[in-house]
N, C-alpha and C. Protein backbone atom coordinates (compact mmCIF):
# COMPACT_ATOMS: atom_id res chain seq x y z
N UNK A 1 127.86 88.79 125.68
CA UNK A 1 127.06 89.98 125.74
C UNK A 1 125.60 89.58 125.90
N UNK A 2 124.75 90.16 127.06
CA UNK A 2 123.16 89.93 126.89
C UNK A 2 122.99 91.11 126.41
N UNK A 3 121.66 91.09 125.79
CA UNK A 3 120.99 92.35 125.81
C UNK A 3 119.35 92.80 126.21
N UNK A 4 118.90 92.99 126.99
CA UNK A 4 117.65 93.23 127.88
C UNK A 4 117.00 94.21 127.34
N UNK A 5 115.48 93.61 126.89
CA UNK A 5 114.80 94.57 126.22
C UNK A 5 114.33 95.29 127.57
N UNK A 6 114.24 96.47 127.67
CA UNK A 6 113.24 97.73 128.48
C UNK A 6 112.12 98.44 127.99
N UNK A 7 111.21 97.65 128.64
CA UNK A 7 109.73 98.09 128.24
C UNK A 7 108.69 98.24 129.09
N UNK A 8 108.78 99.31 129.97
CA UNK A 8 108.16 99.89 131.10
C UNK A 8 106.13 99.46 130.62
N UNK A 9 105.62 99.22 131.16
CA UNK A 9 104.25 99.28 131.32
C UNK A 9 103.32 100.37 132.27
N UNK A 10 103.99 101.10 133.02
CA UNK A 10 103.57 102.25 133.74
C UNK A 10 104.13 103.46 133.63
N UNK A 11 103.77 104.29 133.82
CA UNK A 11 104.04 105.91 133.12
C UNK A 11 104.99 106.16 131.94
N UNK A 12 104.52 105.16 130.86
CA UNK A 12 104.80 105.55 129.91
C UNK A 12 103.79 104.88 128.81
N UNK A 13 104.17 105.54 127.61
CA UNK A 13 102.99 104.72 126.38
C UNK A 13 103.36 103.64 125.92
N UNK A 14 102.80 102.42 125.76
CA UNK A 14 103.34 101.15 125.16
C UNK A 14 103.66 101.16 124.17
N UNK A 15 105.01 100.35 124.14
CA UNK A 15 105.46 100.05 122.89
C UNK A 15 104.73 99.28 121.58
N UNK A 16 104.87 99.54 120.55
CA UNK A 16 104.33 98.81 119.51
C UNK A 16 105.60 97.44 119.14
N UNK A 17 104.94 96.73 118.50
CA UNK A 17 105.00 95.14 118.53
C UNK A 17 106.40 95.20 117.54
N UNK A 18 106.79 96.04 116.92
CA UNK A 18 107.99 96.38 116.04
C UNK A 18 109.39 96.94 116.52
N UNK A 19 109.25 97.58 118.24
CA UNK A 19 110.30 98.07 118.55
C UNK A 19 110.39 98.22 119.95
N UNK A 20 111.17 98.12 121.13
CA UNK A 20 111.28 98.32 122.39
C UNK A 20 111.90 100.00 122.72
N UNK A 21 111.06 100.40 124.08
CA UNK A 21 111.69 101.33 124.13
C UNK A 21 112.94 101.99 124.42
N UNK A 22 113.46 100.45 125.19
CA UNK A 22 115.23 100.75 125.01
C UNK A 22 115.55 99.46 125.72
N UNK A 23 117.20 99.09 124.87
CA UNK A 23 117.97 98.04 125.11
C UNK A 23 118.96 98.05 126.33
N UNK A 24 118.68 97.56 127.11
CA UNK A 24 120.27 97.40 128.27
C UNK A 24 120.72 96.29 127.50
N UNK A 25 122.28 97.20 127.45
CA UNK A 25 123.43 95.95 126.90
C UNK A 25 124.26 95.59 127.91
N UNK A 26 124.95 94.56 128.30
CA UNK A 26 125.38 93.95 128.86
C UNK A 26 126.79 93.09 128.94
N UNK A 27 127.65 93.27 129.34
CA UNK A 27 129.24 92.54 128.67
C UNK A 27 129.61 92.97 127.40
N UNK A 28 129.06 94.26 126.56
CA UNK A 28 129.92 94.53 125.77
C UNK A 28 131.09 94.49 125.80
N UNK A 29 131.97 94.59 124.61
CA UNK A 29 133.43 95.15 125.09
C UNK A 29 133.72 95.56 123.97
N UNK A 30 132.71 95.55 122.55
CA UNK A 30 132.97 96.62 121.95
C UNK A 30 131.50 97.54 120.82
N UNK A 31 131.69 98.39 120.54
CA UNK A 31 130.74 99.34 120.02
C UNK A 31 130.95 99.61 118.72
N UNK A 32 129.63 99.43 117.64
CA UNK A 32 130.18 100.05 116.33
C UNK A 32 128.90 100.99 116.23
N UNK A 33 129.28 102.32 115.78
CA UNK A 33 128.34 103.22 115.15
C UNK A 33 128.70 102.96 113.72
N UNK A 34 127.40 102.93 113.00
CA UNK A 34 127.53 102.73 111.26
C UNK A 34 127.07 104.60 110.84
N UNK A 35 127.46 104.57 110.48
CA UNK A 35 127.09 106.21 109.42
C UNK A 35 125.88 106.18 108.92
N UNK A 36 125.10 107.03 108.30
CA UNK A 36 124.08 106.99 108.03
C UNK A 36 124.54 106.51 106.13
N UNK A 37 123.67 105.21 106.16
CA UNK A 37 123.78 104.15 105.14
C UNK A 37 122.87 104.50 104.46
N UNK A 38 122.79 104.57 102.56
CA UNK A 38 121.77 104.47 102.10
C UNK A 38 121.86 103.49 101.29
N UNK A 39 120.98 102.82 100.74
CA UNK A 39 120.58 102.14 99.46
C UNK A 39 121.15 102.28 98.12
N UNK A 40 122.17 102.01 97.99
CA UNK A 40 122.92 102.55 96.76
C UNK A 40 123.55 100.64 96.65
N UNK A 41 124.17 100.53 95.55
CA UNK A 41 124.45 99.13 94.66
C UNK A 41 126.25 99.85 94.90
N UNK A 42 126.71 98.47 95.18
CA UNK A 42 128.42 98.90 95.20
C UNK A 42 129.37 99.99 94.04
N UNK A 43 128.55 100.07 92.57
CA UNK A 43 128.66 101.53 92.05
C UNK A 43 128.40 102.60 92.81
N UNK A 44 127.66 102.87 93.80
CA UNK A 44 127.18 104.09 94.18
C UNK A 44 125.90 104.34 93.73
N UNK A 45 125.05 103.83 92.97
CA UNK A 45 123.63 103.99 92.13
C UNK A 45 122.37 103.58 93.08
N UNK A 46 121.82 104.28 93.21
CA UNK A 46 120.55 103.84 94.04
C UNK A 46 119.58 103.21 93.62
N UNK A 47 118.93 102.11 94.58
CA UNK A 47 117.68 101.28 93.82
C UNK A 47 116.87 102.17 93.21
N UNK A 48 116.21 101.73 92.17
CA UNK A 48 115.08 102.39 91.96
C UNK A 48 113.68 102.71 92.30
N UNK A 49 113.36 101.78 93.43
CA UNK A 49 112.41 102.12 94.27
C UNK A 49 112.96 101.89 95.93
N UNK A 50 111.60 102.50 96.78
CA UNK A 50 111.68 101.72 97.75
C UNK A 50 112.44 100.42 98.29
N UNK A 51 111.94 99.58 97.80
CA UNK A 51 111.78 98.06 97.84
C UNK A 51 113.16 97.66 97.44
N UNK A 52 113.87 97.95 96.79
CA UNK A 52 115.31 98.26 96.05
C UNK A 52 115.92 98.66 96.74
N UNK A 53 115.76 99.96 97.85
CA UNK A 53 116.43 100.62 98.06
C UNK A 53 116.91 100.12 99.76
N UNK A 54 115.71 99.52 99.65
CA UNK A 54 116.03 98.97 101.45
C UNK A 54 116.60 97.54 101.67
N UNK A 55 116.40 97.07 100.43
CA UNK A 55 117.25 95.64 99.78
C UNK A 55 118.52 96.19 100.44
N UNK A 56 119.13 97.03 99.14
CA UNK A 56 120.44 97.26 99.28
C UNK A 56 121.18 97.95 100.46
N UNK A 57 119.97 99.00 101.41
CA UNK A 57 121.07 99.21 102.34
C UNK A 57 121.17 98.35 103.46
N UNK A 58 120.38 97.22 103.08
CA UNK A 58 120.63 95.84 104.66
C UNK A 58 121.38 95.16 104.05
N UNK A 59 122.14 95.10 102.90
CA UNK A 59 122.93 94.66 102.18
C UNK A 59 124.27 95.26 102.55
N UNK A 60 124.13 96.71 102.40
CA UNK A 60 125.43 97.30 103.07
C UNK A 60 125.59 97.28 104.28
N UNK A 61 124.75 97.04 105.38
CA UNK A 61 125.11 97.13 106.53
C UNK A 61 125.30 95.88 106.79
N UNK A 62 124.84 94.68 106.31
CA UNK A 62 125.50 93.28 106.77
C UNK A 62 127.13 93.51 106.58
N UNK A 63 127.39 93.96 105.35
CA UNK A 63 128.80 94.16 104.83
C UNK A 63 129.58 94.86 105.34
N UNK A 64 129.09 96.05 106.34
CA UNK A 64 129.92 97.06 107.34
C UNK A 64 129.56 96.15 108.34
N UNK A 65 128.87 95.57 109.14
CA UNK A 65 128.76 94.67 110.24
C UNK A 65 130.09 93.64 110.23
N UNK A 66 129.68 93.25 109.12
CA UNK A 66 130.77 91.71 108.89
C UNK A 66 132.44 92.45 108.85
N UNK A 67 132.76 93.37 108.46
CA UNK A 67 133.97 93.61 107.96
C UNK A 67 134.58 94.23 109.80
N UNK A 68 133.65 94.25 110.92
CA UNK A 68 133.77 94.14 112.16
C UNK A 68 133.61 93.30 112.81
N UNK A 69 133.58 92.33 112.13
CA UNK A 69 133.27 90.93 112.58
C UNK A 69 131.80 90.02 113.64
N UNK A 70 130.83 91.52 113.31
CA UNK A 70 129.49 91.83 113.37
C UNK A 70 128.72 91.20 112.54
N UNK A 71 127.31 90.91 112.96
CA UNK A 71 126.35 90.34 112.04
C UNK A 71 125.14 91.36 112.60
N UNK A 72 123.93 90.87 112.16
CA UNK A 72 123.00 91.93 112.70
C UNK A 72 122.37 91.13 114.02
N UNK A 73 122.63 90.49 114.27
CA UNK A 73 122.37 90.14 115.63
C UNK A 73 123.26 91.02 116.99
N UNK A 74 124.10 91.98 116.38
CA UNK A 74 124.57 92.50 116.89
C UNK A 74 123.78 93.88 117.00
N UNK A 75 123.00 94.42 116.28
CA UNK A 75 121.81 95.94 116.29
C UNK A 75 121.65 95.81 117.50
N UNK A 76 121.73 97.04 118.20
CA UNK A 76 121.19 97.60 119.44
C UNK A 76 120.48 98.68 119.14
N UNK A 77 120.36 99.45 118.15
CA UNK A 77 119.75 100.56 117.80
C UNK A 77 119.68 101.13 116.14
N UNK A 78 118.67 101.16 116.00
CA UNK A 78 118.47 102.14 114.59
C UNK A 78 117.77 103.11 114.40
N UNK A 79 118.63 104.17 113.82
CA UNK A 79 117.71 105.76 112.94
C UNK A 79 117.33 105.62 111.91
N UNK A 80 116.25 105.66 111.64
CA UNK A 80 116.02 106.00 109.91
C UNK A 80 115.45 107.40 109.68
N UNK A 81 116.13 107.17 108.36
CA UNK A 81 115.54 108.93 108.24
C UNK A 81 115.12 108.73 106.42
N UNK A 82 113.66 109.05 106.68
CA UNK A 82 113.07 108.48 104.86
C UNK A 82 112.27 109.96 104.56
N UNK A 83 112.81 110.06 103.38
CA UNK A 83 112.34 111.01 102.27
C UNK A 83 110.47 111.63 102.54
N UNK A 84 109.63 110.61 103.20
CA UNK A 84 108.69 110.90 102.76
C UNK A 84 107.83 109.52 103.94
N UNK A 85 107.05 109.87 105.33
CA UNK A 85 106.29 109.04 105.87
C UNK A 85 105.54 108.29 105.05
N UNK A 86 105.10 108.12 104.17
CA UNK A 86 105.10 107.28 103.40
C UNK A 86 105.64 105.35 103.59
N UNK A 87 106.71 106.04 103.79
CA UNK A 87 107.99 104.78 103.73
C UNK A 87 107.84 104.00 104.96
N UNK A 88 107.19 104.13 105.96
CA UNK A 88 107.55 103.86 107.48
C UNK A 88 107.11 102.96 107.74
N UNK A 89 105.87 102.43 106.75
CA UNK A 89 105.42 101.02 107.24
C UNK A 89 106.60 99.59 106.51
N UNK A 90 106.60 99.83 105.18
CA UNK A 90 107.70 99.24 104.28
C UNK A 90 108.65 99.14 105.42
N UNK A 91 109.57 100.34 105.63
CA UNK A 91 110.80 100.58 105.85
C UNK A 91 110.93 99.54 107.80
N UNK A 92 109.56 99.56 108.35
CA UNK A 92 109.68 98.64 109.47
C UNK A 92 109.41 97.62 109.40
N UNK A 93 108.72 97.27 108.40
CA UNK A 93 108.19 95.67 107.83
C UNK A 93 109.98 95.29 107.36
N UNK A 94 110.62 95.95 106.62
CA UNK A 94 111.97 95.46 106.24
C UNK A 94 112.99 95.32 107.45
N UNK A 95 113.08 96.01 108.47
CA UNK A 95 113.81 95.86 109.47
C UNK A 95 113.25 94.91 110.26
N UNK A 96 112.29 94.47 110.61
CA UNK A 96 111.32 93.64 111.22
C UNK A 96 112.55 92.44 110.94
N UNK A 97 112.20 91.93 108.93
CA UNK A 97 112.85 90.89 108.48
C UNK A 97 114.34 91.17 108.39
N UNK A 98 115.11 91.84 108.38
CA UNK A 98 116.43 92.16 108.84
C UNK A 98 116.96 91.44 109.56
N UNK A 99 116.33 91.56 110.78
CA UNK A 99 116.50 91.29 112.51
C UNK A 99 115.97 90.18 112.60
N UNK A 100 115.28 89.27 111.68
CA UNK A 100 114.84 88.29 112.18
C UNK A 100 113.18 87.95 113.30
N UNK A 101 113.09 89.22 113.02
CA UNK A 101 111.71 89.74 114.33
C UNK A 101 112.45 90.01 115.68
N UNK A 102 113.37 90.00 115.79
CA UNK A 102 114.00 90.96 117.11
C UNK A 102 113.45 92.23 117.06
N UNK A 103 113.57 93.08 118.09
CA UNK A 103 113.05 94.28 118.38
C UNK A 103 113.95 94.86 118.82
N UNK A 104 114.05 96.11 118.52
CA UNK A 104 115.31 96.76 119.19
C UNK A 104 114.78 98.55 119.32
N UNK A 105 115.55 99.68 119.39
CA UNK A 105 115.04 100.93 119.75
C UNK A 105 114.69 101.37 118.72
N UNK A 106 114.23 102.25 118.23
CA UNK A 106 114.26 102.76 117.03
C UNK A 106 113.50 103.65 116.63
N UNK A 107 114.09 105.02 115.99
CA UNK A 107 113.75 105.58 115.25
C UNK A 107 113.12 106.70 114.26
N UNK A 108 112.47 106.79 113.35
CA UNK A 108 112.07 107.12 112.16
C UNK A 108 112.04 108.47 112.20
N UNK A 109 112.56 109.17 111.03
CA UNK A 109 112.44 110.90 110.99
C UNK A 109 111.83 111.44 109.54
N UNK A 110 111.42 112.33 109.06
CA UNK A 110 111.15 112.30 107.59
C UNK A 110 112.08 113.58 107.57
N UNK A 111 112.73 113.45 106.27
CA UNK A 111 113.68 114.16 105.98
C UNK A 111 113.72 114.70 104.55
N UNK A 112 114.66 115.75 104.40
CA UNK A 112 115.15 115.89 102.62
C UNK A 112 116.52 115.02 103.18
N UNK A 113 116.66 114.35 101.70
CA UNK A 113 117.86 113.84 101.70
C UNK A 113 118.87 114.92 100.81
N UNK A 114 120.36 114.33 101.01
CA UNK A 114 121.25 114.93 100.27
C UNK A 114 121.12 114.87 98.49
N UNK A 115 120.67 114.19 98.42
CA UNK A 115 120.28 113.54 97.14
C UNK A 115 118.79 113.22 97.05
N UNK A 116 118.09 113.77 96.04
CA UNK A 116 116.33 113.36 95.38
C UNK A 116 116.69 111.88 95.68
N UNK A 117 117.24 111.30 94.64
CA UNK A 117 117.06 109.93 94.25
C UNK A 117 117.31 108.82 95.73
N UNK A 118 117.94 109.13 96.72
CA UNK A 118 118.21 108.63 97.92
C UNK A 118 116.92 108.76 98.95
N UNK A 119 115.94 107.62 98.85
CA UNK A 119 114.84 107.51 99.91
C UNK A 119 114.79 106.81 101.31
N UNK A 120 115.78 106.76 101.54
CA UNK A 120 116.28 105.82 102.96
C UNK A 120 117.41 106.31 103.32
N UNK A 121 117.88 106.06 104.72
CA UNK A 121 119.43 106.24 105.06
C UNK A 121 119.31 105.68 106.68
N UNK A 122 119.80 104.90 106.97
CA UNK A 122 119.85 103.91 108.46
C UNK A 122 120.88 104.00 108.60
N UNK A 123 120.96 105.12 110.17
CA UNK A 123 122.02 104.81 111.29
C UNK A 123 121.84 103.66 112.13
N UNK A 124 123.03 103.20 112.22
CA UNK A 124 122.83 101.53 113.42
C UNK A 124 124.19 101.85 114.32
N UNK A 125 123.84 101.70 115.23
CA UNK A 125 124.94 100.89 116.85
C UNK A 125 124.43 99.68 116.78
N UNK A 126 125.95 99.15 117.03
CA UNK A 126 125.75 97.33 117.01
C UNK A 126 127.01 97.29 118.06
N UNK A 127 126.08 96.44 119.09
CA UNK A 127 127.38 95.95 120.02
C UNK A 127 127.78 94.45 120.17
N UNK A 128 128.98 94.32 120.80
CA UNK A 128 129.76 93.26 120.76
C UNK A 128 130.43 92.69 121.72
């Protein structure tokens, strides 16, 4: 599988140094959509902060990656959707280190969550 970052320089606005504006994938042959993941500890209990909370859901998504025989070198795309803009510099500084400094599409919405205590939740496509 390659995957080709797309990042036009004419009639459009430049990308920032954290994300491309879109991935061509290449020889896939297979696709995983992850659900929208939050930060919760294998009880179900959510970090108690931020910083906690984005720990644990790159924690769960290595663990839904892997159990597809995925790693995160496999991300082609992520949604986040955080409680409060606030979060957006954190929450891309953490995906930044996720990925290793890869760049990929992405992103960010401010939302109510289903839950107060839930301040993060990352959708990912990862191909293969």
């Amino acid at each position: 599988m390659e995957m080709v970052a797309r990042n036009p320089v004419q009639g459009v606005y430049p990308a920032t140094d954290d994300y491309v504006h879109a991935m061509e994938v290449r020889g896939a042959q297979r696709m995983l959509f992850i659900s929208g993941t939050m930060g919760l500890d294998p009880g179900g209990k959510p970090g108690a902060t931020l910083t906690e909370q984005l720990a644990l859901v790159w924690d769960n998504i290595r663990a839904i990656l892997a159990s597809a025989g995925m790693s995160v070198d496999n991300i082609v795309r992520q949604t986040s959707y955080l409680r409060d803009k606030a979060y957006a510099e954190e929450n891309a500084a953490a995906r930044v280190a996720a990925l290793g400094g890869r760049r990929i599409p992405t992103t960010a919405i401010v939302v109510q969550t289903l839950e107060d205590d839930w301040l993060i939740e990352l959708e990912i496509v990862a191909a293969g």
